[in-house]
C-alpha atoms as a PDB file:
ATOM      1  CA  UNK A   1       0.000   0.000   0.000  1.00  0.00           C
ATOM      2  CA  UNK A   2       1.539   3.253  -1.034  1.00  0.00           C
ATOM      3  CA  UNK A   3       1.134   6.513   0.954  1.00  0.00           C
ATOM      4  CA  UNK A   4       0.791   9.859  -1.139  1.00  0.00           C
ATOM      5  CA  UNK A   5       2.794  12.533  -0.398  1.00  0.00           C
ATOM      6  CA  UNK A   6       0.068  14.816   0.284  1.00  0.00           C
ATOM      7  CA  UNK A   7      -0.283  12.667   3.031  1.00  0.00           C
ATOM      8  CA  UNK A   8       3.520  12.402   4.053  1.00  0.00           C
ATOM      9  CA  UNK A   9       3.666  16.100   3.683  1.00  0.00           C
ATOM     10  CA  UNK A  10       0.810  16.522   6.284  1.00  0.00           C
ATOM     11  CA  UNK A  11       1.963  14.050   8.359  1.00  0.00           C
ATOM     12  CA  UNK A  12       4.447  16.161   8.940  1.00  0.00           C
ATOM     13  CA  UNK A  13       3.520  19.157   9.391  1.00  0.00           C
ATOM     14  CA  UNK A  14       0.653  17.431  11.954  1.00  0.00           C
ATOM     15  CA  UNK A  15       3.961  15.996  14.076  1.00  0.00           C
ATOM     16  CA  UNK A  16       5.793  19.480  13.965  1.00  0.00           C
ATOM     17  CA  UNK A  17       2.699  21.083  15.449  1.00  0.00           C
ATOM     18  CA  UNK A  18       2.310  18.347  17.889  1.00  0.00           C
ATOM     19  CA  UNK A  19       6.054  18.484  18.871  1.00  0.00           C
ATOM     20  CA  UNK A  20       5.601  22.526  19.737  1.00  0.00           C
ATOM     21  CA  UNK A  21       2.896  21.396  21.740  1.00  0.00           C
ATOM     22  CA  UNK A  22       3.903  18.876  23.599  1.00  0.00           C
ATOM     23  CA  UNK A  23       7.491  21.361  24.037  1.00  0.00           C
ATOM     24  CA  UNK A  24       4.980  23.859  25.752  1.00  0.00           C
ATOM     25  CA  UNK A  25       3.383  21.467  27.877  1.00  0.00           C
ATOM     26  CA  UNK A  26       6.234  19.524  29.082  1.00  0.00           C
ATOM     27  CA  UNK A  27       7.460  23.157  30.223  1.00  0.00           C
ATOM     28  CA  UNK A  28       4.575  23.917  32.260  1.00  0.00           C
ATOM     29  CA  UNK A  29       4.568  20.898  33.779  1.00  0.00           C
ATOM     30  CA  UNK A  30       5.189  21.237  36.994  1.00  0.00           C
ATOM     31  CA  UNK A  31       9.365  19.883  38.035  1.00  0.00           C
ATOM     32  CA  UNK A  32      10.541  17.131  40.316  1.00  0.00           C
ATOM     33  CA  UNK A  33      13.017  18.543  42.732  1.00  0.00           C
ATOM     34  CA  UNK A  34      15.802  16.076  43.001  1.00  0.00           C
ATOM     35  CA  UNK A  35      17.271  15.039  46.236  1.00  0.00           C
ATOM     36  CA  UNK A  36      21.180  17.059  45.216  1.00  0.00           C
ATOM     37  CA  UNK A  37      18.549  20.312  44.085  1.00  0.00           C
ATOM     38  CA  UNK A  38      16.538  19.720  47.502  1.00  0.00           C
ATOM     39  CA  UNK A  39      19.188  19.663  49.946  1.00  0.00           C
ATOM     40  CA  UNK A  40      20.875  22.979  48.575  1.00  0.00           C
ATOM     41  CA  UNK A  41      17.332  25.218  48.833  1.00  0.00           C
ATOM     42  CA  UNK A  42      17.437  24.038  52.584  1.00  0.00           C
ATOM     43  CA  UNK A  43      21.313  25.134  52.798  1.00  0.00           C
ATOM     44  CA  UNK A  44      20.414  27.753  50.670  1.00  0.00           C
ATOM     45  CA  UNK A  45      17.489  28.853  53.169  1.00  0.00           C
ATOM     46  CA  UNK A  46      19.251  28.336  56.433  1.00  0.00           C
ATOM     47  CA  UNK A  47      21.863  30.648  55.532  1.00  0.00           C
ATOM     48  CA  UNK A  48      21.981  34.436  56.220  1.00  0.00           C
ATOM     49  CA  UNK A  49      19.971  36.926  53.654  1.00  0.00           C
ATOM     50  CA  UNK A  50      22.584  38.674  51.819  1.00  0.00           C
ATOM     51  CA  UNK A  51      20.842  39.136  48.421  1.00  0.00           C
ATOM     52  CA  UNK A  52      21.304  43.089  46.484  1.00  0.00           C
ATOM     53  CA  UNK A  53      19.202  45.082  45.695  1.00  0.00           C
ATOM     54  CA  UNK A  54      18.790  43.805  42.403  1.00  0.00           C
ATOM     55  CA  UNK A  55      17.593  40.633  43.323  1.00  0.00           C
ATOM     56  CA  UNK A  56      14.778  42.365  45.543  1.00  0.00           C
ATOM     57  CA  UNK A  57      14.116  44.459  42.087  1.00  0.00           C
ATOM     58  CA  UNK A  58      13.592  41.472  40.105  1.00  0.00           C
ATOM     59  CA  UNK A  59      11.690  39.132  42.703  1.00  0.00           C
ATOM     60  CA  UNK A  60       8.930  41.852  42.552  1.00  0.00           C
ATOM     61  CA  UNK A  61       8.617  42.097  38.890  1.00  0.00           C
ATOM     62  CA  UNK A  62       4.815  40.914  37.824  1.00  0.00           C
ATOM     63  CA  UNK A  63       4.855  37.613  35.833  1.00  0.00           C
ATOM     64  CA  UNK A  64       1.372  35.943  34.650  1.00  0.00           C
ATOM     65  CA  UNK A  65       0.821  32.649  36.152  1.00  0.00           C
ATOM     66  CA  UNK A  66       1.962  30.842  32.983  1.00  0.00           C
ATOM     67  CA  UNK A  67       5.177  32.483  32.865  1.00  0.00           C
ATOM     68  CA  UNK A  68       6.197  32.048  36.219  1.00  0.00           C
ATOM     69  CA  UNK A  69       5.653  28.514  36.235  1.00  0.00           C
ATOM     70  CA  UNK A  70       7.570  28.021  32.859  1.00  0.00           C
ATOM     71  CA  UNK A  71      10.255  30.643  33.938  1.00  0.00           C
ATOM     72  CA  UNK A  72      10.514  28.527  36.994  1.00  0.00           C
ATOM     73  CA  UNK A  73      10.987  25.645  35.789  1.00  0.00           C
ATOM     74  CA  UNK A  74      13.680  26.361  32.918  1.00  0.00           C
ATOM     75  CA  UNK A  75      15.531  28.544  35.458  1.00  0.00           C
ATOM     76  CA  UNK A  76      15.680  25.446  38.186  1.00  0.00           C
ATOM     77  CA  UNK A  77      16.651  22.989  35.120  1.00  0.00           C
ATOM     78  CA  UNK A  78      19.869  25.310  34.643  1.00  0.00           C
ATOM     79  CA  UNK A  79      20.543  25.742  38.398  1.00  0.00           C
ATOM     80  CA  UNK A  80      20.296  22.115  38.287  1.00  0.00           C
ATOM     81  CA  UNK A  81      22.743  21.419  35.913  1.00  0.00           C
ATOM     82  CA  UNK A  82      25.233  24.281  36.772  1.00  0.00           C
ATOM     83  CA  UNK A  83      24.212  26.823  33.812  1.00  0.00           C
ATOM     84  CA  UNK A  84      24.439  30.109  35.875  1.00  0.00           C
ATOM     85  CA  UNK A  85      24.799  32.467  32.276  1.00  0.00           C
ATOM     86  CA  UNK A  86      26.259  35.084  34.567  1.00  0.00           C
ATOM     87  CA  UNK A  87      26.377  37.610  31.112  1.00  0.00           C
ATOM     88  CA  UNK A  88      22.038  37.020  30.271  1.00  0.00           C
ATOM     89  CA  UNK A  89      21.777  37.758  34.590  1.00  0.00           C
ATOM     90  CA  UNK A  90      23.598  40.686  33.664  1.00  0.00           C
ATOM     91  CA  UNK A  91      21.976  42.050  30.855  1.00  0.00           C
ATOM     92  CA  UNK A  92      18.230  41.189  33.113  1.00  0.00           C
ATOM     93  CA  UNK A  93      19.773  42.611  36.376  1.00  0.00           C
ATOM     94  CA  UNK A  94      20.519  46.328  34.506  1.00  0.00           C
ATOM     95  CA  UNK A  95      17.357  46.174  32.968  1.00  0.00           C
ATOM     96  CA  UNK A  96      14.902  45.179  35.831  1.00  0.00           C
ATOM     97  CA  UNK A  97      13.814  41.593  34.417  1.00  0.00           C
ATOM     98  CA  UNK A  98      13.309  38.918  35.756  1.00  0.00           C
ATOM     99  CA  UNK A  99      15.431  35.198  34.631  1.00  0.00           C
ATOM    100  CA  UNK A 100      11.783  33.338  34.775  1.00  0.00           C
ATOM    101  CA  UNK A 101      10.358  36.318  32.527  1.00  0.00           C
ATOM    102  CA  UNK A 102      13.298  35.964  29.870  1.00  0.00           C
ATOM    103  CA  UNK A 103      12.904  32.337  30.018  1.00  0.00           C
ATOM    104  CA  UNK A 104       9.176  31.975  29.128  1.00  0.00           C
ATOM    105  CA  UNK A 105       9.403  34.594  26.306  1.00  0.00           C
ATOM    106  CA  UNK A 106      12.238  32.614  24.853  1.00  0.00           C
ATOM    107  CA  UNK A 107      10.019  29.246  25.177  1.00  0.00           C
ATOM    108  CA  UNK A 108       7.298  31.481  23.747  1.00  0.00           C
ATOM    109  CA  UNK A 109       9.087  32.833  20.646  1.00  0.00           C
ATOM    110  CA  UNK A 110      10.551  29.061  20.480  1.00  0.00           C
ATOM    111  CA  UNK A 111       7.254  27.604  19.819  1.00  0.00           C
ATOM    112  CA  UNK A 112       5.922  30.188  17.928  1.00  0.00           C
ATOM    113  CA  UNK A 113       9.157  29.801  15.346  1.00  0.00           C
ATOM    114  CA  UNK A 114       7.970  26.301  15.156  1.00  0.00           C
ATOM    115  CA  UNK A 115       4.503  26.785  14.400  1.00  0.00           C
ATOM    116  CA  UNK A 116       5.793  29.438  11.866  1.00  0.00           C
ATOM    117  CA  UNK A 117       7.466  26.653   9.653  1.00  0.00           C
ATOM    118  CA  UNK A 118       4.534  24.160  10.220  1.00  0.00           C
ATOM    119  CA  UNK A 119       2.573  27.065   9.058  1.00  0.00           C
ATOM    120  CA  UNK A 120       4.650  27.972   5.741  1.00  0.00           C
ATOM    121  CA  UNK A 121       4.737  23.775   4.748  1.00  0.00           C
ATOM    122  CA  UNK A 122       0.922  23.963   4.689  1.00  0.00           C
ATOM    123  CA  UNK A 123       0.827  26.677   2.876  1.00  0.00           C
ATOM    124  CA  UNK A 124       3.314  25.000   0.193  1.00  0.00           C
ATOM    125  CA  UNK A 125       0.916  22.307  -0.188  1.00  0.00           C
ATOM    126  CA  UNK A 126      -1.879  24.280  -0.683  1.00  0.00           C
ATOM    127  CA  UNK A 127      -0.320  26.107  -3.163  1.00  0.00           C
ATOM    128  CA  UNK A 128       0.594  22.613  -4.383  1.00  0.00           C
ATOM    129  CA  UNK A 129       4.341  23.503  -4.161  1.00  0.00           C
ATOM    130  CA  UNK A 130       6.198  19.979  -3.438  1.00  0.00           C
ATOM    131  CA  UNK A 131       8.835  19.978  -0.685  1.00  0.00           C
ATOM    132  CA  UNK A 132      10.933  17.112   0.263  1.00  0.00           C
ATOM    133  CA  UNK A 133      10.784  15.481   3.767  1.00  0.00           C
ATOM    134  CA  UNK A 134      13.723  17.627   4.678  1.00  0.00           C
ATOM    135  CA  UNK A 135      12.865  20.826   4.167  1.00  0.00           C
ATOM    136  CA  UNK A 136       9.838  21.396   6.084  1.00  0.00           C
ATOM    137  CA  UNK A 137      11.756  19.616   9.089  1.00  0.00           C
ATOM    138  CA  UNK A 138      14.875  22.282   8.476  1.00  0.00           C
ATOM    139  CA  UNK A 139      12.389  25.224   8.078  1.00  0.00           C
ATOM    140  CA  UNK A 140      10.767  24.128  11.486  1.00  0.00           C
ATOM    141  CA  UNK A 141      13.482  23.839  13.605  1.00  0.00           C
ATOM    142  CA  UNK A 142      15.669  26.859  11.368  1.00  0.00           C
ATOM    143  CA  UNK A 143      12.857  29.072  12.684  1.00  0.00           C
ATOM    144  CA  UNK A 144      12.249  27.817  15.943  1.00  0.00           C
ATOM    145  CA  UNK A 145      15.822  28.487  16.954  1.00  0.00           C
ATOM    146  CA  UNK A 146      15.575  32.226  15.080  1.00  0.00           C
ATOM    147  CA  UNK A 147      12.402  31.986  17.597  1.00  0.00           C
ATOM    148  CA  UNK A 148      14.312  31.517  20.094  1.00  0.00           C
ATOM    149  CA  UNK A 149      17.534  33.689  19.641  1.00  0.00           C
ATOM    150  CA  UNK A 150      15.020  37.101  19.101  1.00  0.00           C
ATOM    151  CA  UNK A 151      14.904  37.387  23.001  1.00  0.00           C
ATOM    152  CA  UNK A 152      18.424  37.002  23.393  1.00  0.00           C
ATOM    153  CA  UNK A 153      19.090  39.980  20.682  1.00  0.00           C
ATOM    154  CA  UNK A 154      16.692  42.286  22.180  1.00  0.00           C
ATOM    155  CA  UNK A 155      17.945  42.179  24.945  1.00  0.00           C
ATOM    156  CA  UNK A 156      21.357  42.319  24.791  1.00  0.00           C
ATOM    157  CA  UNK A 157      20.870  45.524  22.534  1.00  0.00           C
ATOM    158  CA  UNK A 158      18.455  47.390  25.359  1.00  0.00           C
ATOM    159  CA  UNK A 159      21.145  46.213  27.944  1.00  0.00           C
ATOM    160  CA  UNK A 160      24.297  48.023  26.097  1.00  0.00           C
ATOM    161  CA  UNK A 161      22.163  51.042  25.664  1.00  0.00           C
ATOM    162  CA  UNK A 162      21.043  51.062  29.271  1.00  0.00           C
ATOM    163  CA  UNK A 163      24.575  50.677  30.438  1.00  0.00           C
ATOM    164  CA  UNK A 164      25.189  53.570  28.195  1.00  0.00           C
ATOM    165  CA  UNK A 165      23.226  55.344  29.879  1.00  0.00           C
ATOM    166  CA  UNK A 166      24.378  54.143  33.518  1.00  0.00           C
ATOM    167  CA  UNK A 167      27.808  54.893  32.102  1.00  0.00           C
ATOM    168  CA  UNK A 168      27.139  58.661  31.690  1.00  0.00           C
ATOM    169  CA  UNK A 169      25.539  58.649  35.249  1.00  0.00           C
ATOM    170  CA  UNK A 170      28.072  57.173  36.910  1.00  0.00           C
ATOM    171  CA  UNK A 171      30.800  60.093  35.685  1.00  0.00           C
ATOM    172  CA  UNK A 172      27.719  62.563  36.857  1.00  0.00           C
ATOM    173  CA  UNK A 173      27.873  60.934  40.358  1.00  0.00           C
ATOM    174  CA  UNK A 174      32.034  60.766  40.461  1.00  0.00           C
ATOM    175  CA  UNK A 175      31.246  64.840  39.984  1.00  0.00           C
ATOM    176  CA  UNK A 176      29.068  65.196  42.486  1.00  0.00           C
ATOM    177  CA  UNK A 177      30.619  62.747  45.114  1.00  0.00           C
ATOM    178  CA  UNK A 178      34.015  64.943  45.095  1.00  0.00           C
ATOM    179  CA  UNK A 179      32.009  67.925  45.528  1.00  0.00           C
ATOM    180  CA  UNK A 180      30.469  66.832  48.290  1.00  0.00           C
ATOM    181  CA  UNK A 181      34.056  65.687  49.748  1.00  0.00           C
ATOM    182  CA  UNK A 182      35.561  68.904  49.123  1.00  0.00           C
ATOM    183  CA  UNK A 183      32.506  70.366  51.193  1.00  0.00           C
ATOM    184  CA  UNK A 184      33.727  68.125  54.330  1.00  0.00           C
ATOM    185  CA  UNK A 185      31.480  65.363  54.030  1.00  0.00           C
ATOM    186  CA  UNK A 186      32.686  61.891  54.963  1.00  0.00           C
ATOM    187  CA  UNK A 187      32.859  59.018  52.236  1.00  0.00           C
ATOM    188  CA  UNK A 188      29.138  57.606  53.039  1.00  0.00           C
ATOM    189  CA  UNK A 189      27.797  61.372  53.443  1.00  0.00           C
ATOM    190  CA  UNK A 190      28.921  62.058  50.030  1.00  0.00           C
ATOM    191  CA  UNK A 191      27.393  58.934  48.042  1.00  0.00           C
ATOM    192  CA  UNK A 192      24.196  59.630  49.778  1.00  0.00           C
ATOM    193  CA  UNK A 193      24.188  63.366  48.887  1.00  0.00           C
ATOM    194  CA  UNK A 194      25.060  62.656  45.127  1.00  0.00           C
ATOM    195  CA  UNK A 195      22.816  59.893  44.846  1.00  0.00           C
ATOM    196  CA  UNK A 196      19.875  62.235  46.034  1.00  0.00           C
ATOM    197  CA  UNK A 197      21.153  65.020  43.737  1.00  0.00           C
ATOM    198  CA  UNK A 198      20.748  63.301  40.388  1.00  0.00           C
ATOM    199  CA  UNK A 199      17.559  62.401  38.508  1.00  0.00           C
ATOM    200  CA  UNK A 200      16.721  59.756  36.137  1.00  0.00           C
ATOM    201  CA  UNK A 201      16.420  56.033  36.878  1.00  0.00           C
ATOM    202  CA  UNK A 202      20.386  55.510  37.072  1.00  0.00           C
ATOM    203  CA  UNK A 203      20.640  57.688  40.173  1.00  0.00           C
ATOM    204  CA  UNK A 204      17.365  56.144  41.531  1.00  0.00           C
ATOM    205  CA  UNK A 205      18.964  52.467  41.231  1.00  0.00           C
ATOM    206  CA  UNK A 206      22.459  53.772  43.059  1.00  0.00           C
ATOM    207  CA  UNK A 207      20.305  55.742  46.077  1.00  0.00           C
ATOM    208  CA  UNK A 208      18.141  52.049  46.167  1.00  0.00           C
ATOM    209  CA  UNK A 209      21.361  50.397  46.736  1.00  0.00           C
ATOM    210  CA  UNK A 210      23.002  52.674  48.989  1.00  0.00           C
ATOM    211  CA  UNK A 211      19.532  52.558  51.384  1.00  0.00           C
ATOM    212  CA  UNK A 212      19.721  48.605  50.989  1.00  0.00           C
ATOM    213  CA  UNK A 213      23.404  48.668  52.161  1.00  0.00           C
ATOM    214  CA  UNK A 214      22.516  50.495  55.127  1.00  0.00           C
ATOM    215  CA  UNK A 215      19.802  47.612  55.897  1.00  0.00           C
ATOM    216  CA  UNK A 216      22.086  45.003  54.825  1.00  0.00           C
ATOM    217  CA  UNK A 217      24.733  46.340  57.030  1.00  0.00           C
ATOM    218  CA  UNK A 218      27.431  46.756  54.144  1.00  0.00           C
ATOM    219  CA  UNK A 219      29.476  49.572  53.566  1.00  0.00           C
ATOM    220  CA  UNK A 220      28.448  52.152  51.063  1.00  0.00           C
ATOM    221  CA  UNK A 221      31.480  51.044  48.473  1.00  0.00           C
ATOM    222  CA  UNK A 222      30.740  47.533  49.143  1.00  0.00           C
ATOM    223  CA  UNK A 223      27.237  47.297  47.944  1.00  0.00           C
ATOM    224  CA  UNK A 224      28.338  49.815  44.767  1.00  0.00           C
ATOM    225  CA  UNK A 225      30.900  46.941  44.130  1.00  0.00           C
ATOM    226  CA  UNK A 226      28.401  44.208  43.994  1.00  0.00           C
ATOM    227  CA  UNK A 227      26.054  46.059  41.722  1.00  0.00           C
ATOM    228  CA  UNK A 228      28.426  46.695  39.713  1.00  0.00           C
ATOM    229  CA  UNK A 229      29.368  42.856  39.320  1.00  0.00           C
ATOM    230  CA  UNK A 230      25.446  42.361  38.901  1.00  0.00           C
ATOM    231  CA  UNK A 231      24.614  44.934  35.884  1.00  0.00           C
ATOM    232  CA  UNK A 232      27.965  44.231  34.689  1.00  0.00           C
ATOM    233  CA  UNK A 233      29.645  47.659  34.795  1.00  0.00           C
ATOM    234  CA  UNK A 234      33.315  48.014  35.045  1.00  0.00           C
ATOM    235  CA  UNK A 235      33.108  52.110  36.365  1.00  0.00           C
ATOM    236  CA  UNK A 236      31.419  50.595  39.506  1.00  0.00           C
ATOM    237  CA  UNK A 237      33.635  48.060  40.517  1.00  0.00           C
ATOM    238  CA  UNK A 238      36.625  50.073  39.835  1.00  0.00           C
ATOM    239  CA  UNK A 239      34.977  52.977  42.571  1.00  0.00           C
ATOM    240  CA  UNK A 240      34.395  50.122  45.032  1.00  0.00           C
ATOM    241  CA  UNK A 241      38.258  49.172  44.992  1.00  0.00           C
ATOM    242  CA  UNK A 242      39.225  52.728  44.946  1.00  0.00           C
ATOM    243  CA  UNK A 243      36.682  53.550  48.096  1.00  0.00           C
ATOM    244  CA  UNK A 244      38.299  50.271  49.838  1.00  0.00           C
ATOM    245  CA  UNK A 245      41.583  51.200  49.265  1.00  0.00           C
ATOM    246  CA  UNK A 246      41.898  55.124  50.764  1.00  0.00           C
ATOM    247  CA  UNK A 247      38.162  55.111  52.752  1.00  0.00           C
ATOM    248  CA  UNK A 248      40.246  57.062  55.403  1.00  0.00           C
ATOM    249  CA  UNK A 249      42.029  59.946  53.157  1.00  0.00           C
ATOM    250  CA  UNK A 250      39.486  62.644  51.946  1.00  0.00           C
ATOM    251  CA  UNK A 251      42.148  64.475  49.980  1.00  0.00           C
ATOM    252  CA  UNK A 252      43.457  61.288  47.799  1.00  0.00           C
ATOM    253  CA  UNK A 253      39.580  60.135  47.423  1.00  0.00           C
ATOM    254  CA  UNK A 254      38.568  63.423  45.496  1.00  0.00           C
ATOM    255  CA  UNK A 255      41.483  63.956  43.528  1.00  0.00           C
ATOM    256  CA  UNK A 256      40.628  59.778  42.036  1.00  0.00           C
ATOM    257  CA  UNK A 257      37.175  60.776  41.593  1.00  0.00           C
ATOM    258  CA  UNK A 258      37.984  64.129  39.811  1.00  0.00           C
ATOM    259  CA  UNK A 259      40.374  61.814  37.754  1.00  0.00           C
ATOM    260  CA  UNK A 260      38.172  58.668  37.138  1.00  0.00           C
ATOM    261  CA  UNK A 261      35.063  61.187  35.979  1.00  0.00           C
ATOM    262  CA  UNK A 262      37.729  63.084  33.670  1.00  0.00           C
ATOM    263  CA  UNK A 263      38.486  59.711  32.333  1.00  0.00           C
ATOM    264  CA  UNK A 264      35.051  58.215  31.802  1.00  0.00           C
ATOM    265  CA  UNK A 265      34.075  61.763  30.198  1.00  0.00           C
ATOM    266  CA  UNK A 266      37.409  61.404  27.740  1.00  0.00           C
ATOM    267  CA  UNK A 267      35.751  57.809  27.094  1.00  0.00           C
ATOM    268  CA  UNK A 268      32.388  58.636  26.485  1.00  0.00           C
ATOM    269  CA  UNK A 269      33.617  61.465  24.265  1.00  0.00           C
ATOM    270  CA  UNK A 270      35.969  58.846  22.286  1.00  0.00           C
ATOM    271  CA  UNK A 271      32.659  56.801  21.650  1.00  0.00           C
ATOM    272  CA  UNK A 272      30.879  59.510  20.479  1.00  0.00           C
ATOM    273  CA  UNK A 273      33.253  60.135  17.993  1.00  0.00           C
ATOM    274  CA  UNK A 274      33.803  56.756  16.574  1.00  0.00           C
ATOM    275  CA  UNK A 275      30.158  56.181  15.908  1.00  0.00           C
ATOM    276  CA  UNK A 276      29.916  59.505  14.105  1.00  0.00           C
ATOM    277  CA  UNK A 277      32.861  58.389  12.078  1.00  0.00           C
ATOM    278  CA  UNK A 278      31.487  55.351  11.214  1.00  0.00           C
ATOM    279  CA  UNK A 279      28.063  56.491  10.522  1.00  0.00           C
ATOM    280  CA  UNK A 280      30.154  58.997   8.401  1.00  0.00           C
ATOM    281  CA  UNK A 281      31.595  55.967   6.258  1.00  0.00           C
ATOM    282  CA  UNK A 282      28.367  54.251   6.127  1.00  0.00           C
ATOM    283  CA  UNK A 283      26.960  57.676   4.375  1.00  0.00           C
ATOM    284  CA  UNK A 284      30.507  57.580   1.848  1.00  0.00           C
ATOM    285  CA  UNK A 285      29.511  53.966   1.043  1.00  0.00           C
ATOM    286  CA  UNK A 286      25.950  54.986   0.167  1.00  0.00           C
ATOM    287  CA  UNK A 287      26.259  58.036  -1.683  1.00  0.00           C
ATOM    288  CA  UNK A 288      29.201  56.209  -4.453  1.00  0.00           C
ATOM    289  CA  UNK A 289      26.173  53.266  -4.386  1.00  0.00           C
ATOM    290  CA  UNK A 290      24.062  56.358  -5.577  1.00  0.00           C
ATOM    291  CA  UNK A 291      26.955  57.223  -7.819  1.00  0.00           C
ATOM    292  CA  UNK A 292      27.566  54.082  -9.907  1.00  0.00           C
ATOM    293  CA  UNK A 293      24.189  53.222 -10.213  1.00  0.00           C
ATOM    294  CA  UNK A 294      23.684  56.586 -11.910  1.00  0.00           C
ATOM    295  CA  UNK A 295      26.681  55.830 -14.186  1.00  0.00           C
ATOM    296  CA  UNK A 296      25.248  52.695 -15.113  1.00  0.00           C
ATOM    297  CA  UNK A 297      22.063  54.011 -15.610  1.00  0.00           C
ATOM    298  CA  UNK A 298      23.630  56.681 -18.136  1.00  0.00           C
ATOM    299  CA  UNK A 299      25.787  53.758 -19.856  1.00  0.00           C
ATOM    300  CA  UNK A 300      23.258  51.391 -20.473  1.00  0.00           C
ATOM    301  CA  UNK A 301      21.796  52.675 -23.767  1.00  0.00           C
ATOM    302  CA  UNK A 302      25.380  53.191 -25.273  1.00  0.00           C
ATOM    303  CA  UNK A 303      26.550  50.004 -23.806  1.00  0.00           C
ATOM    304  CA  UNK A 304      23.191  47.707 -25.420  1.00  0.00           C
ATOM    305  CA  UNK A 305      23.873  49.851 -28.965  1.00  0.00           C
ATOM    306  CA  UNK A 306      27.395  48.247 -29.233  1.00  0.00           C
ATOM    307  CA  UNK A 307      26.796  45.242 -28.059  1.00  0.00           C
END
């Protein structure tokens, strides 16, 4: 008995459909907690609370029920296995998102991707286009994994712009901190007074972590440190080291400050100037595009005459 391929062809597409589905369901399924996994949240809940700021910031985010469940899951799958993607918990922590959230979205976009290319081979066979077995597979999972790599891009692109951002603020607050040493405040005195100076969510995150430090019992420089090792900014583990080394000498601390915000200013400066060079390039390229397709354009009806 032989099998058209009409049939093979939806077949096919039926299973790819089916093998979304049964992806999204096996995610919201609820996880069995091995006995390694179990005895580490009771460590892990015995111990002292020493999370950031951050971590308070993204435990209060609002999921739906769905995505906090799938979120859940995915994220205790990679604790599980020792997947701790310290750069994506960066890119999150500087933006405000949760892992969970950033997790279901990918499983989201995953699934959709896949329905996408079951979507596109039953369109082909409608239009009566005929595919081999392989393709519609390759389209499936080629889109499934562009699916899932769209999260990923997004947000690594809003995470280098909000560092940007925190970049600028943080030579703002260097500014403002020596100020305030050079009016005889102490060290902690003068974070607190810059960080209530400045406006914009940047300052609002460092005065949230300086109040936090003072309920965490951590020194002011301390708790800049570990934010900076959360959002993944260089500037603000460089002033916890420099605010650790010379805490004591008031003189020393403004003239590094004066020199660090000098610096990043120099840097941000530097940037600004290489992207207007190379948007200045990218304009060069275009306009001798313009050019030669004008030229060719003028040298066509000569050209066809000879030849």
């Amino acid at each position: 008995m032989t099998v058209s391929t009409d049939v093979l062809y939806a077949l096919l597409a039926g299973g790819i459909v089916g093998l979304g589905l049964l992806i999204l369901v096996a995610a919201l399924r609820p996880a069995r907690v091995g006995i390694v996994e179990g005895l580490a949240r009771l460590d892990a809940s015995r111990r002292q609370p020493g999370y950031s700021i951050s971590e308070a910031i993204l435990a209060t985010e609002g999921l739906s029920r769905w995505q906090l469940r799938v979120g859940a899951r995915l994220a205790a799958a990679l604790e599980s296995r020792g997947l701790r993607v310290p750069s994506v918990r960066a890119d999150l922590a500087v933006l405000g998102r949760s892992l969970e959230g950033f997790l279901a979205s990918t499983v989201l976009f995953a699934v959709g991707g896949l329905l996408f290319g079951a979507v596109l081979v039953g369109l082909a066979l409608l239009l009566d286009v005929r595919l081999g077995v392989s393709v519609p597979l390759a389209l499936a999972v080629l889109f499934a994994v562009l699916g899932a790599l769209l999260p990923l891009a997004a947000l690594r692109r809003e995470a280098a712009k909000r560092r940007q951002d925190f970049r600028h603020a943080v030579g703002a607050f260097l500014d403002l901190v020596s100020m305030n040493l050079a009016g005889g405040r102490g060290v902690p005195e003068a974070l607190t007074a810059a960080a209530s100076i400045g406006g914009g969510w940047p300052f609002a995150r460092l005065r949230d972590t300086l109040a936090f430090a003072r309920l965490q019992g951590l020194t002011p420089w301390a708790a800049l440190g570990r934010l900076g090792d959360e959002v993944g900014l260089n500037e603000l583990r460089d002033l916890s080291a420099a605010l650790t080394l010379v805490a004591d000498d008031g003189a020393k601390i403004r003239a590094s400050l004066a020199a660090r915000a000098a610096t990043l200013r120099r840097r941000e400066l530097a940037e600004m100037e290489g992207k207007a060079g190379q948007r200045s390039q990218s304009m060069l390229v275009a306009q001798m595009l313009i050019v030669l397709g004008y030229l060719l354009f003028l040298a066509y009806p000569a050209v066809s005459r000879i030849l």
